[in-house]
N, C-alpha and C. Protein backbone atom coordinates (compact mmCIF):
# COMPACT_ATOMS: atom_id res chain seq x y z
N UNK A 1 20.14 28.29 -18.12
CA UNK A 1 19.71 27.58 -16.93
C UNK A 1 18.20 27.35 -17.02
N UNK A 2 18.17 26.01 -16.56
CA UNK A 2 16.47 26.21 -16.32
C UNK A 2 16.11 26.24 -15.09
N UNK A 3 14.75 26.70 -14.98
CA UNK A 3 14.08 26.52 -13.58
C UNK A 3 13.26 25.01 -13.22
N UNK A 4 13.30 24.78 -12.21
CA UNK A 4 12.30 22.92 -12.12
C UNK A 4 12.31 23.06 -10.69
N UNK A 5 10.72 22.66 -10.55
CA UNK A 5 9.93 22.13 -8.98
C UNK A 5 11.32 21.35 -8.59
N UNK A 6 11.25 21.67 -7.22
CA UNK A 6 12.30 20.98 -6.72
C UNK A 6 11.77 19.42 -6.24
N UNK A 7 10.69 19.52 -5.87
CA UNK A 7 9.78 18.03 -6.22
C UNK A 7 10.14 16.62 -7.29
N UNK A 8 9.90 17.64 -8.80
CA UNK A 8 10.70 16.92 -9.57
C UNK A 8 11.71 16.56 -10.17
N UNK A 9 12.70 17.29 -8.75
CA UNK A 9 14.18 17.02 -9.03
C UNK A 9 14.23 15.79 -7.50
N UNK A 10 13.34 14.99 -7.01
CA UNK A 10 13.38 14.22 -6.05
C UNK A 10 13.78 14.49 -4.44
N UNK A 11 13.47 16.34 -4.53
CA UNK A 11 13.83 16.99 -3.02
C UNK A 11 12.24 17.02 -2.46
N UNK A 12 12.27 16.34 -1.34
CA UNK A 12 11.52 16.25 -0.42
C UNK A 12 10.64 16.75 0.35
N UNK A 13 10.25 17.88 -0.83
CA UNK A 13 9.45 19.39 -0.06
C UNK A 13 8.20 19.23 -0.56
N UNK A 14 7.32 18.35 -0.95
CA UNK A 14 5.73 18.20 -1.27
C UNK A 14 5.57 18.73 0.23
N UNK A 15 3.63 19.00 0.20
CA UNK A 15 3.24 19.50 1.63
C UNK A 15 3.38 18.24 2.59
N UNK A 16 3.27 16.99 2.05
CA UNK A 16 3.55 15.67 2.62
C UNK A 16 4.72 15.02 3.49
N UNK A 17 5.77 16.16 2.71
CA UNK A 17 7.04 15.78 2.89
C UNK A 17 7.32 14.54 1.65
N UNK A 18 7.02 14.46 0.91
CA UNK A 18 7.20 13.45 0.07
C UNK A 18 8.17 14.39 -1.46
N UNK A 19 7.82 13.96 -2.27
CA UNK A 19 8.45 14.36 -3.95
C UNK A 19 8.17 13.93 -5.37
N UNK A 20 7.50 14.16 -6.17
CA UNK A 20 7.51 13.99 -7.30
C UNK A 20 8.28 13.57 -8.42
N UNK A 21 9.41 12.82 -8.10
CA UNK A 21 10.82 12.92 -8.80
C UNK A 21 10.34 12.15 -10.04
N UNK A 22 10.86 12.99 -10.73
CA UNK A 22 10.59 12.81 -12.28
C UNK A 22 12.52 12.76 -13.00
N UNK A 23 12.43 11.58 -13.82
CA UNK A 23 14.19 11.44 -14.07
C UNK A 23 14.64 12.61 -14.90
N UNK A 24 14.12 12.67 -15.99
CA UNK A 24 14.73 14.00 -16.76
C UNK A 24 14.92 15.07 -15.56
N UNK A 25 14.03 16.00 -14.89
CA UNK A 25 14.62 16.57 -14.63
C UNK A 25 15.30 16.75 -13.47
N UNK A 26 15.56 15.87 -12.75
CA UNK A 26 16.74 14.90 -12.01
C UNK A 26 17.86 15.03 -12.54
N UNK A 27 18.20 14.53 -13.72
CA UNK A 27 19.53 14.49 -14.29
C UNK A 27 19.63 15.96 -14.68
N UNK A 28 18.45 16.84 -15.41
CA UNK A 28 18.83 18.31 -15.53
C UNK A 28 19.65 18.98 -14.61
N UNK A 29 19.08 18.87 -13.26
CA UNK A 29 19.61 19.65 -11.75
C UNK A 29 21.28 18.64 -11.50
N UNK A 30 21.36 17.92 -11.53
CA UNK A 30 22.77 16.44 -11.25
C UNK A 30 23.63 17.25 -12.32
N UNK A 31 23.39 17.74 -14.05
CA UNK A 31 24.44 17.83 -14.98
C UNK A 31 24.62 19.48 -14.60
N UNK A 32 23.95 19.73 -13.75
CA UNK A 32 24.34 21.67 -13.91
C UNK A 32 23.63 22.65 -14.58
N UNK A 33 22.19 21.97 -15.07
CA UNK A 33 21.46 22.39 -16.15
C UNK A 33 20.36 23.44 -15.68
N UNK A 34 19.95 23.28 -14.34
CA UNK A 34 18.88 23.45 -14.01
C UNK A 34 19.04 24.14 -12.55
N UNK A 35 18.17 24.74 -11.97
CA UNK A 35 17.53 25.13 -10.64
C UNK A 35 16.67 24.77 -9.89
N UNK A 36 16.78 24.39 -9.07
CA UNK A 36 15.09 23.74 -8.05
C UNK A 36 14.64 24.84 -7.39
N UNK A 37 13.43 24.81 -7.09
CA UNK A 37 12.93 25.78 -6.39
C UNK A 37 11.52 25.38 -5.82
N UNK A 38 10.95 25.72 -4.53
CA UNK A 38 10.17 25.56 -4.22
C UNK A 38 9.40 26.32 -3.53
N UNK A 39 8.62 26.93 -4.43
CA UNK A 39 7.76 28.28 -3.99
C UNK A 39 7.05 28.39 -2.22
N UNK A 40 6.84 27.10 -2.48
CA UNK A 40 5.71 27.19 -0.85
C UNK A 40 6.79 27.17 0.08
N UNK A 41 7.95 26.83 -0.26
CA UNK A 41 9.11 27.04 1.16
C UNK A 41 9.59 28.25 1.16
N UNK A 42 10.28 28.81 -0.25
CA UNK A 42 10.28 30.01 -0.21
C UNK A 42 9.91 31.04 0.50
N UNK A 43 8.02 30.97 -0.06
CA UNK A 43 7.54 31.35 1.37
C UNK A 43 7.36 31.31 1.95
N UNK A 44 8.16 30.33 3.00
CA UNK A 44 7.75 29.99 4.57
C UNK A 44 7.36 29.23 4.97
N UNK A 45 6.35 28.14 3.99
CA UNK A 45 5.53 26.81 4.86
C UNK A 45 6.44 25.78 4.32
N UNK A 46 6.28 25.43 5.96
CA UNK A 46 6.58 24.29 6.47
C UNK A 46 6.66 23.10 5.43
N UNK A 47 7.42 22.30 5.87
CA UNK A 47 7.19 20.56 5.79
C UNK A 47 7.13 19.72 7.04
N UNK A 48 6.18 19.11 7.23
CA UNK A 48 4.87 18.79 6.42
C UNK A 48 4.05 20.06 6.52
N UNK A 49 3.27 20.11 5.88
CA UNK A 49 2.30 21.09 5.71
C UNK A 49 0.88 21.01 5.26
N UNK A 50 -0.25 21.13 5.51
CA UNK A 50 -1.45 21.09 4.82
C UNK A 50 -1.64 21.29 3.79
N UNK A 51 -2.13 20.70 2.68
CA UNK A 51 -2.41 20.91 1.09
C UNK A 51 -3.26 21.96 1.26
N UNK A 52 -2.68 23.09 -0.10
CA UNK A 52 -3.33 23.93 -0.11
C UNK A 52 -4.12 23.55 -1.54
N UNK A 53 -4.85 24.46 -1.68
CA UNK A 53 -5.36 24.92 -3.05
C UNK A 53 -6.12 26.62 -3.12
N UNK A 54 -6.08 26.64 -4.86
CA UNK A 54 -6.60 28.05 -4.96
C UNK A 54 -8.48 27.94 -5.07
N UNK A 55 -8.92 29.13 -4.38
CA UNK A 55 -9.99 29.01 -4.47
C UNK A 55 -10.38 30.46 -5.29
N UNK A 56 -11.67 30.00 -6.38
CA UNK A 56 -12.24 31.43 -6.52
C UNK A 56 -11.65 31.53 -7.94
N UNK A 57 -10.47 30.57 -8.83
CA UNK A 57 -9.61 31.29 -9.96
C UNK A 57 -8.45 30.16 -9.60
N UNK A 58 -7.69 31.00 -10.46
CA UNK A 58 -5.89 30.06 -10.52
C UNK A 58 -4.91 31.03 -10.11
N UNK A 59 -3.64 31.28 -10.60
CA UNK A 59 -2.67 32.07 -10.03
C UNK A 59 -3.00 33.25 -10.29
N UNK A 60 -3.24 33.65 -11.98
CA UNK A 60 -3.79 34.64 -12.48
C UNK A 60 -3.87 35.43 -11.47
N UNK A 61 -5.15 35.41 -11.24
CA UNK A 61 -6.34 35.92 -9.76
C UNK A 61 -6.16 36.19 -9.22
N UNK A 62 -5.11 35.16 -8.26
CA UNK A 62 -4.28 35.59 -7.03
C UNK A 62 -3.74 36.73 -7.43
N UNK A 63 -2.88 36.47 -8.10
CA UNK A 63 -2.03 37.44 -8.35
C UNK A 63 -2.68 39.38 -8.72
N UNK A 64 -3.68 38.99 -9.20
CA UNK A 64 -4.97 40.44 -9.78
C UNK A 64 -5.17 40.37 -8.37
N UNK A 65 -5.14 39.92 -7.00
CA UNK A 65 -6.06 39.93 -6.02
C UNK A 65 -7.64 39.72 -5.73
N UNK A 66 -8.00 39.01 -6.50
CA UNK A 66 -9.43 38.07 -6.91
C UNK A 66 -9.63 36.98 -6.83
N UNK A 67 -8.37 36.18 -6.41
CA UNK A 67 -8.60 34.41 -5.96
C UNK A 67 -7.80 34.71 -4.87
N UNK A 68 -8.31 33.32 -4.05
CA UNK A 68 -7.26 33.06 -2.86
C UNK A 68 -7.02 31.61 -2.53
N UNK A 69 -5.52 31.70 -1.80
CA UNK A 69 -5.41 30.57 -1.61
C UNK A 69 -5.27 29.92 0.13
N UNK A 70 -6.27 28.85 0.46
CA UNK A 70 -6.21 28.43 1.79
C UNK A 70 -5.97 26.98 1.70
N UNK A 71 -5.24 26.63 3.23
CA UNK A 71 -4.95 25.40 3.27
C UNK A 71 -6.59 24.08 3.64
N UNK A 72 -6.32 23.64 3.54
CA UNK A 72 -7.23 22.44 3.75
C UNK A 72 -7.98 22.43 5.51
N UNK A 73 -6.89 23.03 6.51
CA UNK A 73 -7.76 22.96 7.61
C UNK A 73 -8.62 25.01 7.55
N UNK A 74 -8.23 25.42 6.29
CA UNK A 74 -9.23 26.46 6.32
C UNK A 74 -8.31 28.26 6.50
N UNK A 75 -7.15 27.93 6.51
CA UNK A 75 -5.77 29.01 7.12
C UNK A 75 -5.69 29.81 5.37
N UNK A 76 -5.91 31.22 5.67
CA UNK A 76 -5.66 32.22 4.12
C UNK A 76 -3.76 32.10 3.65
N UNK A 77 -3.49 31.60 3.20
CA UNK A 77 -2.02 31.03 2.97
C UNK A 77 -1.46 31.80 1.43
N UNK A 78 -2.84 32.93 1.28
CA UNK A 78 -2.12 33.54 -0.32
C UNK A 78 -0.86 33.86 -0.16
N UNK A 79 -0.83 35.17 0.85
CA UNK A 79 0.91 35.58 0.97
C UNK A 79 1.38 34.84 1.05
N UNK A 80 1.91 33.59 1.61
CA UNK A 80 2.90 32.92 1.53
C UNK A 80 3.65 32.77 -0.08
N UNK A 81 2.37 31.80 -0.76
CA UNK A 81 2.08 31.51 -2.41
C UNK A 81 3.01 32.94 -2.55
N UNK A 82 2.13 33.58 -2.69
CA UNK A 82 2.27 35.55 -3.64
C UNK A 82 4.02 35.74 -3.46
N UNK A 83 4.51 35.46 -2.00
CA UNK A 83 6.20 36.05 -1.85
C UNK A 83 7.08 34.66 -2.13
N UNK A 84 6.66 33.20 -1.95
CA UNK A 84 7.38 32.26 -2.71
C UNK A 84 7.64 32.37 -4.63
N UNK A 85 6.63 32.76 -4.51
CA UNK A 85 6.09 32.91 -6.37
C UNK A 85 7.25 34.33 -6.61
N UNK A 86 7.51 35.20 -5.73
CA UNK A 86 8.67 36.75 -6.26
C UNK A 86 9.58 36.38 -5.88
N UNK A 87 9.73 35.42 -4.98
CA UNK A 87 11.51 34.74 -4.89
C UNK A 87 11.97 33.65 -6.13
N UNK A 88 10.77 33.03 -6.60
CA UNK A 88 10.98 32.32 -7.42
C UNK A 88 11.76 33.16 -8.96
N UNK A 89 10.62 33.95 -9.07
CA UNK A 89 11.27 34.74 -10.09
C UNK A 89 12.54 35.93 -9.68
N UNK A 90 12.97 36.18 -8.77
CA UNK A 90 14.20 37.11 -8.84
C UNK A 90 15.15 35.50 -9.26
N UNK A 91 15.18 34.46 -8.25
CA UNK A 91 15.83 33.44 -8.83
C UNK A 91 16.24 33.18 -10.24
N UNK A 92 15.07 33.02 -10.91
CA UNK A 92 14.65 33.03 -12.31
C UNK A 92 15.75 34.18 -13.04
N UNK A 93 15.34 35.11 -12.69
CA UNK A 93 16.51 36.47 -13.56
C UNK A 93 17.43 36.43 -13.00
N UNK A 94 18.04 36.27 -12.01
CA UNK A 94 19.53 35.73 -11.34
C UNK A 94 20.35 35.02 -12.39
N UNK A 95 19.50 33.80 -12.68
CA UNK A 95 20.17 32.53 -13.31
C UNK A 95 20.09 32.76 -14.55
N UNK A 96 19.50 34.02 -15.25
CA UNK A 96 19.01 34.23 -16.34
C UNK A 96 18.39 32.83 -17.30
N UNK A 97 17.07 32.72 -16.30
CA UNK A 97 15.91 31.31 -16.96
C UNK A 97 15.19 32.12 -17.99
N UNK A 98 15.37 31.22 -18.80
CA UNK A 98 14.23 31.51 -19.86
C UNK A 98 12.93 30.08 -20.01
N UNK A 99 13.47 28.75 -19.48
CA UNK A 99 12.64 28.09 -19.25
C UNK A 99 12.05 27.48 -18.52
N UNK A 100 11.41 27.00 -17.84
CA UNK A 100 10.76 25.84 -16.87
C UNK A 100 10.15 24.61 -17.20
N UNK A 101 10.86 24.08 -15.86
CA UNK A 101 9.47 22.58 -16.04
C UNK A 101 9.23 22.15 -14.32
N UNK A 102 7.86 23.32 -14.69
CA UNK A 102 7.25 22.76 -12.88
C UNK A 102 6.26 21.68 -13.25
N UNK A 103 5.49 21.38 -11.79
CA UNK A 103 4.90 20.23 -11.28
C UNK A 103 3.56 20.73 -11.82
N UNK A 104 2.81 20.27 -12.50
CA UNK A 104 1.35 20.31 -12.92
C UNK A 104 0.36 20.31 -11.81
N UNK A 105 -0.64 20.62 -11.40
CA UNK A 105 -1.94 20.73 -10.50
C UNK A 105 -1.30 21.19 -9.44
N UNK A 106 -0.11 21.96 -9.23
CA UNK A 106 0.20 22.57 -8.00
C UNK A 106 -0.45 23.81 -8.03
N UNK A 107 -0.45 24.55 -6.71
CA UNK A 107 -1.01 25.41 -6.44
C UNK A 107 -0.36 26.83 -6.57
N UNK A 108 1.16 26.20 -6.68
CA UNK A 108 2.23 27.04 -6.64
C UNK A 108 2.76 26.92 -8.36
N UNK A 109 3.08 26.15 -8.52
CA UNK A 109 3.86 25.65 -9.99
C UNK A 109 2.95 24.77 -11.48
N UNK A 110 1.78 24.56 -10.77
CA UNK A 110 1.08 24.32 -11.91
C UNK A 110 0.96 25.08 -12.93
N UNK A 111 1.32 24.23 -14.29
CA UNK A 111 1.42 24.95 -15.76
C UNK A 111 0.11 25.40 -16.22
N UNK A 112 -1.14 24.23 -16.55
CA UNK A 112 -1.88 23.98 -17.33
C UNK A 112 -3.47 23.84 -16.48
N UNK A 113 -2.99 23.20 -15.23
CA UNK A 113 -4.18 22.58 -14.61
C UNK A 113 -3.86 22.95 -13.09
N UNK A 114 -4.65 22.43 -11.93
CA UNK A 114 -4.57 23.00 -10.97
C UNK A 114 -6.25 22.49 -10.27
N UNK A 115 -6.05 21.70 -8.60
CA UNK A 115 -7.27 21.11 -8.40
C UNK A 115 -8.08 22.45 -7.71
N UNK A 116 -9.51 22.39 -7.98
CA UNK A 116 -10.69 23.54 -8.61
C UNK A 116 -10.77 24.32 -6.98
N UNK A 117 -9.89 23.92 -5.93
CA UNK A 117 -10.22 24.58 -4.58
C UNK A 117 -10.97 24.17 -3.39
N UNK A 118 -11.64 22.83 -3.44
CA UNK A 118 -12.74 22.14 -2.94
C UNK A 118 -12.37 21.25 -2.38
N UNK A 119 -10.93 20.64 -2.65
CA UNK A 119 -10.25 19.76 -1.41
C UNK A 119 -11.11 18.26 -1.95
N UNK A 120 -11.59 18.35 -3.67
CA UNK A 120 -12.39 17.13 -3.95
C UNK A 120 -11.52 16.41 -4.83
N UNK A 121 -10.34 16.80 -5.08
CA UNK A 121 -9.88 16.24 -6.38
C UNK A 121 -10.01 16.87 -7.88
N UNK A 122 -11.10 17.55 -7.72
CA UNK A 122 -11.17 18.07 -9.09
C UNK A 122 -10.02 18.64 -9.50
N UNK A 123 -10.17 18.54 -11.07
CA UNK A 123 -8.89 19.33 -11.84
C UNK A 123 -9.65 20.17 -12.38
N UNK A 124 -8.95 21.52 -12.53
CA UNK A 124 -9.46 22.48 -13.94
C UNK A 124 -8.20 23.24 -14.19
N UNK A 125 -8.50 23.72 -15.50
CA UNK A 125 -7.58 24.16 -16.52
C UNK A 125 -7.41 25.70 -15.53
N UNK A 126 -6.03 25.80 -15.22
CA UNK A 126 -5.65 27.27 -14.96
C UNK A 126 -4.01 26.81 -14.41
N UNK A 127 -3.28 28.12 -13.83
CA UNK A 127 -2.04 28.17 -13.47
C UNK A 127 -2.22 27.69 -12.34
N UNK A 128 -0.63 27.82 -11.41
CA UNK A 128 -0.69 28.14 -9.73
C UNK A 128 -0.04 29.53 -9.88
N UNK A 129 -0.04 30.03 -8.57
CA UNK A 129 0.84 31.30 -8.39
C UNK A 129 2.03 31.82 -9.25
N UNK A 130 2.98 30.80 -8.35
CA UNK A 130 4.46 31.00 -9.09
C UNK A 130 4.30 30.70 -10.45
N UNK A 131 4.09 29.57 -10.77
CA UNK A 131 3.62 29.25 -12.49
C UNK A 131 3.23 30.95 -13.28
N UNK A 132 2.15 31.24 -12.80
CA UNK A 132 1.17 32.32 -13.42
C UNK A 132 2.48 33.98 -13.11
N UNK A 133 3.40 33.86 -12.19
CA UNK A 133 4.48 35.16 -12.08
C UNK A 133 5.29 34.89 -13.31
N UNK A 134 5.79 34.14 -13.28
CA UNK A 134 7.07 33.27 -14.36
C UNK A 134 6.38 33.60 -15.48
N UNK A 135 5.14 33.09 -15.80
CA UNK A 135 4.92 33.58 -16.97
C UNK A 135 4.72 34.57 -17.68
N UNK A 136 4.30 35.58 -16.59
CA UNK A 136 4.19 36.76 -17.26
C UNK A 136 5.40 37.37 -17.29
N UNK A 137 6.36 37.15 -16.83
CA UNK A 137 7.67 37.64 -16.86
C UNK A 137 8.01 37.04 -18.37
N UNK A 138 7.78 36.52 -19.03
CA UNK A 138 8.75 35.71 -20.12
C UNK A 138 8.95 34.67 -20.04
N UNK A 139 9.24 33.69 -18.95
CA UNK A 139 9.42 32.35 -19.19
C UNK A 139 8.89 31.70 -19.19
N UNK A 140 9.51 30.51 -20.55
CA UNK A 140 8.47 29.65 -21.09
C UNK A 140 8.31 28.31 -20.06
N UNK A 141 7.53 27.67 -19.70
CA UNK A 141 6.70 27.06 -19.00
C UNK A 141 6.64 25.79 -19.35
N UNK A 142 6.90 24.18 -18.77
CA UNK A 142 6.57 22.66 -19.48
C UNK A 142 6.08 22.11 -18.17
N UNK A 143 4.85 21.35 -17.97
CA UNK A 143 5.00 20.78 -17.00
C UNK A 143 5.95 19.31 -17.58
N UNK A 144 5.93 18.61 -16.25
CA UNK A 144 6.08 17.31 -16.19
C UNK A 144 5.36 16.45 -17.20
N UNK A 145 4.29 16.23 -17.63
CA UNK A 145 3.55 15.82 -18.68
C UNK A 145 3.72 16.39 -20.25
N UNK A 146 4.63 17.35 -20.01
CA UNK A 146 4.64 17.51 -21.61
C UNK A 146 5.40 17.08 -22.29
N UNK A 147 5.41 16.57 -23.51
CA UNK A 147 6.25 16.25 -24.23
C UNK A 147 7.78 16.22 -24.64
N UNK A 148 8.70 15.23 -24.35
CA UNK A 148 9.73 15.20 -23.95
C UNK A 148 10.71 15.58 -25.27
N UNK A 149 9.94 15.89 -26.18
CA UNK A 149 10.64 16.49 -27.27
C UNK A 149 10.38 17.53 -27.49
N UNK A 150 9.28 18.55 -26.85
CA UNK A 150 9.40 19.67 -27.33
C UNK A 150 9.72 20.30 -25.92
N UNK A 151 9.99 19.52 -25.07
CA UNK A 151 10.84 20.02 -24.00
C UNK A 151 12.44 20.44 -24.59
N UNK A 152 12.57 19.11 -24.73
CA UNK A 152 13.99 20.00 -25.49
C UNK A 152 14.38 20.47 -26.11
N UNK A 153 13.49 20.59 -27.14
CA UNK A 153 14.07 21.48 -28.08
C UNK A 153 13.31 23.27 -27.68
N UNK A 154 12.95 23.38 -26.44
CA UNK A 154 13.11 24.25 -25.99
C UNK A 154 13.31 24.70 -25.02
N UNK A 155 14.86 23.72 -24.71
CA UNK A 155 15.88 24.15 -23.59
C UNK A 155 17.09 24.31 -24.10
N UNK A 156 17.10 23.82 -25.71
CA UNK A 156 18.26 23.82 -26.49
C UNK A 156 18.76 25.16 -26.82
């Protein structure tokens, strides 16, 4: 089984209420392949909801208790992140995942990148929460942007 943002399986849970739907893994979740999940509901917030971001670090951090994450009108929203991100992964060993493909620059599921906390747009190189749990557990990690061949051949 894999794990995938439920975003980019075209479910309706951005903080916007909107979705990311990306087709591959659309048809992953449609053939039986896959799991959606969505950390920030998991834990509790809402749709719609205020964009969050991490400040201070990336999931890492959070997770060490050295970054945090607040929403945009200024609300400390780590716990939420921190207990969506441990539901994500009991999920994860439930279904026995060994892989993923979350949403890139999330705060929750970002692989690679993730915007810098400043509510400016910036990008910088780090995890989100859930992203940064998953991984240290073992599972391997693709965002949406990566390569659609070495996606599969490591879901094969």
């Amino acid at each position: 089984m894999i794990l995938v943002s439920a975003c980019l399986a075209g479910i309706p849970c951005k903080y916007d209420g909107g979705h990311s739907r990306y087709p591959v893994v659309e048809a992953l979740l449609k053939a039986g392949k896959a799991v959606a999940v969505c950390p920030e509901r998991l834990g509790g917030l809402s749709i719609p909801r205020p964009p969050a971001e991490i400040s201070g670090g990336d999931g890492r951090l959070v997770l060490a208790g050295s970054a945090e994450v607040y929403d945009r009108i200024g609300n400390r929203v780590t716990d939420a992140f921190i207990l969506g991100a441990e539901k994500c992964l009991e999920i994860a060993r439930r279904e026995n995942v060994r892989v993923g493909i979350m949403k890139n620059r999330s705060p929750s599921c970002g692989v690679s990148q993730i915007y810098d906390g400043s509510f400016s747009g910036n990008i910088i190189d780090g995890c989100g929460v859930a992203a940064a749990l998953l991984m240290r557990h073992g599972i391997n990690l693709f965002s949406e942007e990566s390569d659609i061949e070495t996606i599969g051949e490591a879901i094969r």
